[in-house]
Protein backbone atom coordinates (compact mmCIF):
# COMPACT_ATOMS: atom_id res chain seq x y z
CA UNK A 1 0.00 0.00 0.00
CA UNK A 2 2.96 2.49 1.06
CA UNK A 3 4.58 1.43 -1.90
CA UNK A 4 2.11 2.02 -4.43
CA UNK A 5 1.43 5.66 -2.58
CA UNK A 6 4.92 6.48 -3.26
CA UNK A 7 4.86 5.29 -7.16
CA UNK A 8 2.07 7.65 -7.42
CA UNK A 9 3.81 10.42 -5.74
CA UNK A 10 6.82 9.64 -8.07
CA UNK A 11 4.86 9.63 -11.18
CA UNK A 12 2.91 12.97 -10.52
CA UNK A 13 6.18 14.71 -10.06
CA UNK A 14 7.68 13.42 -13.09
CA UNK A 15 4.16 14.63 -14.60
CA UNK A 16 4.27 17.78 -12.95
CA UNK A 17 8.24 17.82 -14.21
CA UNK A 18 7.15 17.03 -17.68
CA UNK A 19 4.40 19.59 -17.68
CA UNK A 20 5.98 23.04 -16.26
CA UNK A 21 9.18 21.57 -19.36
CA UNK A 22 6.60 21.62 -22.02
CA UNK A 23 5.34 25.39 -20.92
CA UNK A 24 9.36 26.36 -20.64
CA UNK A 25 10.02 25.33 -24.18
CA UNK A 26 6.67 27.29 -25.66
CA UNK A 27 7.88 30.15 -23.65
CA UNK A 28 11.49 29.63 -25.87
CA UNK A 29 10.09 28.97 -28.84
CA UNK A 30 7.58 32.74 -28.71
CA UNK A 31 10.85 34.17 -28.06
CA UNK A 32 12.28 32.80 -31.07
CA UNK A 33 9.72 33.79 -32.97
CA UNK A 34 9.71 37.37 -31.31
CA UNK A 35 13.48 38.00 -32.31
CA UNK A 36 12.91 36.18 -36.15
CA UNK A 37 9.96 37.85 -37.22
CA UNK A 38 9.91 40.85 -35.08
CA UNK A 39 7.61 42.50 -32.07
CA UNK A 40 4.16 42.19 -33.55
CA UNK A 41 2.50 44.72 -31.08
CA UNK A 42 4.22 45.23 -28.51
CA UNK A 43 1.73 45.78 -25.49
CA UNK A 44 0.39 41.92 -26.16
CA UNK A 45 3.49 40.42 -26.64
CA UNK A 46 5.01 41.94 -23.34
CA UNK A 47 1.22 40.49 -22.00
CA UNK A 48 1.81 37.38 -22.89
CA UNK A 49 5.28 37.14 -22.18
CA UNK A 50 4.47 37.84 -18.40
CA UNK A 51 1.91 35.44 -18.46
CA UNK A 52 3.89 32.59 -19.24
CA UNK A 53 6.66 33.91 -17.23
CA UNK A 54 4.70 33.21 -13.88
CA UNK A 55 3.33 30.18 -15.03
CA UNK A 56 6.63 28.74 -15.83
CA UNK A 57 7.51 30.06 -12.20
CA UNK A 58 4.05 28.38 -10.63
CA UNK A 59 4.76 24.87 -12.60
CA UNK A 60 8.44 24.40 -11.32
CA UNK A 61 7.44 25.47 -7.86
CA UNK A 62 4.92 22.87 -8.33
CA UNK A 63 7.07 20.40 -9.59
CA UNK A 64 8.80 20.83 -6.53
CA UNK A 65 6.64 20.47 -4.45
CA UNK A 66 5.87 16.91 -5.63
CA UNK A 67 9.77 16.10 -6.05
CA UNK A 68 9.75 16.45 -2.29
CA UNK A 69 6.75 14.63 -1.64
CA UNK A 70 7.59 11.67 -3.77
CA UNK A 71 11.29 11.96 -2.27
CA UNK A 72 9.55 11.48 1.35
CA UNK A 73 7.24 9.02 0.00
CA UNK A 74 10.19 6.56 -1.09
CA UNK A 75 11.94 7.36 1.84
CA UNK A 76 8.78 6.21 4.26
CA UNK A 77 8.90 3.06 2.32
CA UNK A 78 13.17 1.95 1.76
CA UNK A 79 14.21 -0.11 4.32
CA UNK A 80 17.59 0.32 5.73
CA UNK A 81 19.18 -2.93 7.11
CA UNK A 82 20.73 -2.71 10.57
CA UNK A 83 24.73 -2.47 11.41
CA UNK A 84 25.93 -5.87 12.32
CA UNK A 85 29.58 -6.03 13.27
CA UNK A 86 31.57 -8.66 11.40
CA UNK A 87 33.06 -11.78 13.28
CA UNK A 88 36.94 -12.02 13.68
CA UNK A 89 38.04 -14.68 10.72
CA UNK A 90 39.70 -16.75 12.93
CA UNK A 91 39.60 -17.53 16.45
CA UNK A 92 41.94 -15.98 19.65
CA UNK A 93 44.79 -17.64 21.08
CA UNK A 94 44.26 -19.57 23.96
CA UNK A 95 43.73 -17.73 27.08
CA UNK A 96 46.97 -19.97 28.73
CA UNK A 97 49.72 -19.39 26.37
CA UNK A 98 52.10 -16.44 27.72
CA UNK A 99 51.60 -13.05 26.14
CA UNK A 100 54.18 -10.27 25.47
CA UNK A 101 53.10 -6.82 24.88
CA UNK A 102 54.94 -4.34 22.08
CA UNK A 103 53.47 -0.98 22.02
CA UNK A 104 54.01 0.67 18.82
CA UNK A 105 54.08 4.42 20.48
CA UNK A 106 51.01 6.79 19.00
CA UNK A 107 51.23 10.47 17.09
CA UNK A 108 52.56 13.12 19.80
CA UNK A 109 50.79 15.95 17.39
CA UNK A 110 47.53 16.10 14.93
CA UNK A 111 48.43 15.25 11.80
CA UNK A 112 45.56 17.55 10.50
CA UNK A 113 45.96 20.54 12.45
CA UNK A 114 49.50 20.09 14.14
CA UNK A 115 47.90 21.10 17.93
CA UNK A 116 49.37 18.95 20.48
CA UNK A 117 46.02 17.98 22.68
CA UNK A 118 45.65 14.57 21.95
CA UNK A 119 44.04 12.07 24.43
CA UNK A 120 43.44 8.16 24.17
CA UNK A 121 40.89 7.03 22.03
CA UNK A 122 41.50 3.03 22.35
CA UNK A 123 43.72 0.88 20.67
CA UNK A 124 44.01 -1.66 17.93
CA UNK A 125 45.47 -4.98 19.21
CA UNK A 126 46.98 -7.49 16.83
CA UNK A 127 48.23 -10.92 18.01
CA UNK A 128 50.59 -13.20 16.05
CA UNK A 129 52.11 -16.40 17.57
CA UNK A 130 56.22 -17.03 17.63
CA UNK A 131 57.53 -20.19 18.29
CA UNK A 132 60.72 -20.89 19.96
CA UNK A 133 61.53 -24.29 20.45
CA UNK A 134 59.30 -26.56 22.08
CA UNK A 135 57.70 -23.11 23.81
CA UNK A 136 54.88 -20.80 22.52
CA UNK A 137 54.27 -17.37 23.19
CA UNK A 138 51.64 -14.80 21.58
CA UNK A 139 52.91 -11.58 20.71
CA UNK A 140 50.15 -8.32 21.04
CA UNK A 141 51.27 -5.47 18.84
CA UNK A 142 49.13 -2.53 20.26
CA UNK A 143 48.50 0.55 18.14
CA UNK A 144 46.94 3.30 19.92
CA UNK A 145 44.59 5.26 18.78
CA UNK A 146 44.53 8.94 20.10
CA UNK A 147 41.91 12.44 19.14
CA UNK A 148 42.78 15.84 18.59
CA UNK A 149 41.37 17.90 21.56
CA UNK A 150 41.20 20.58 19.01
CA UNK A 151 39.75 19.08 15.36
CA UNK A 152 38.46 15.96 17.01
CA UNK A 153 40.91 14.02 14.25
CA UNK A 154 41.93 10.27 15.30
CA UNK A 155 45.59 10.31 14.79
CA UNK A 156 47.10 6.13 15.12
CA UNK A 157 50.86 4.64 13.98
CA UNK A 158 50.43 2.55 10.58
CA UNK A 159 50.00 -0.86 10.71
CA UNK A 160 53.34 -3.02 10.10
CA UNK A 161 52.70 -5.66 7.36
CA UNK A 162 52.84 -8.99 8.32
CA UNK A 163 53.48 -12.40 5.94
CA UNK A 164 50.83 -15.10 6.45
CA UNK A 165 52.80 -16.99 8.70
CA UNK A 166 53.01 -13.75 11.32
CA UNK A 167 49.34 -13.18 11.05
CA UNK A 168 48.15 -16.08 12.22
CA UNK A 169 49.12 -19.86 13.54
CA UNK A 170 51.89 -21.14 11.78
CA UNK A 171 50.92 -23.25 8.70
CA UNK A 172 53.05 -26.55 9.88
CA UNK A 173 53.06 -26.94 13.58
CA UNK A 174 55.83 -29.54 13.86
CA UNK A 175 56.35 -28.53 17.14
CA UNK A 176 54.84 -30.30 19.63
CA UNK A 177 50.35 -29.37 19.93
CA UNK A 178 49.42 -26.50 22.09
């Protein structure tokens, strides 16, 4: 039902569009025909001139009108699906194995606006597992994030790269299982 109500809205304004078009172009072409063939008198012409004028100004106020209308009818009747946060790809490290903490240190100035009133914003926490002999250890590389007190701009360090094998578990665990 809301949907059909908002096709009709949509198709009056393109209606309404079309119309006040068709009364722009007659307007053009008695202008033409003003400059080709001259003023025939001169108090009429002006007359109608100023007629079609204001109607060309009524019809695209008009058309407006129903350009909003139909634009709020859609809008009643799109639906917008809700934010869902995606799930991490793989799963965390087990809670048991030892952890070692490298903080990359953050921006000490905006990059945007060069003030110096930053303040911690959070942090972005990447773990990749090392291996040294028949041990195990999970490494957190902590980017912190930090915002301009001044242009509200959230500064953070770059990410390193990492090869597949530092991303992640190793791809052949000939080490003893976890």
């Amino acid at each position: 039902m809301i949907a059909a109500i908002a096709e009709a809205a949509v198709a009056k304004a393109k209606a309404s569009e079309d119309q006040a078009l068709i009364v722009h172009l007659k307007l053009e072409i008695e202008k033409l025909k003003r400059t080709i063939y001259g003023p025939r008198s001169e108090r009429t012409a002006r007359l109608l001139l100023d007629q079609m004028e204001l109607r060309l100004e009524e019809l695209e106020a008009s058309a407006a009108e129903d350009e909003i209308a139909a634009e709020q009818a859609v809008a009643k009747t799109t639906k917008v699906a809700a934010f869902s946060r995606k799930r991490p790809a793989r799963k965390p490290f087990p809670e048991h194995l030892p952890r070692e903490r490298m903080v990359v240190p953050g921006p000490t100035v905006c990059a945007c606006c060069g003030g110096d009133r930053l303040r911690k914003l959070g942090e972005d926490v990447t773990e990749t597992l090392e291996t040294i002999p028949r041990r195990w250890k999970v490494i957190q590389h902590v980017r912190e994030k930090f915002t301009c007190r001044d242009c509200e701009k959230i500064s953070q360090a770059p990410a390193r790269s990492m090869s597949s094998l530092e991303a992640g578990w190793p791809q052949s665990l000939g080490h003893d299982r976890v």
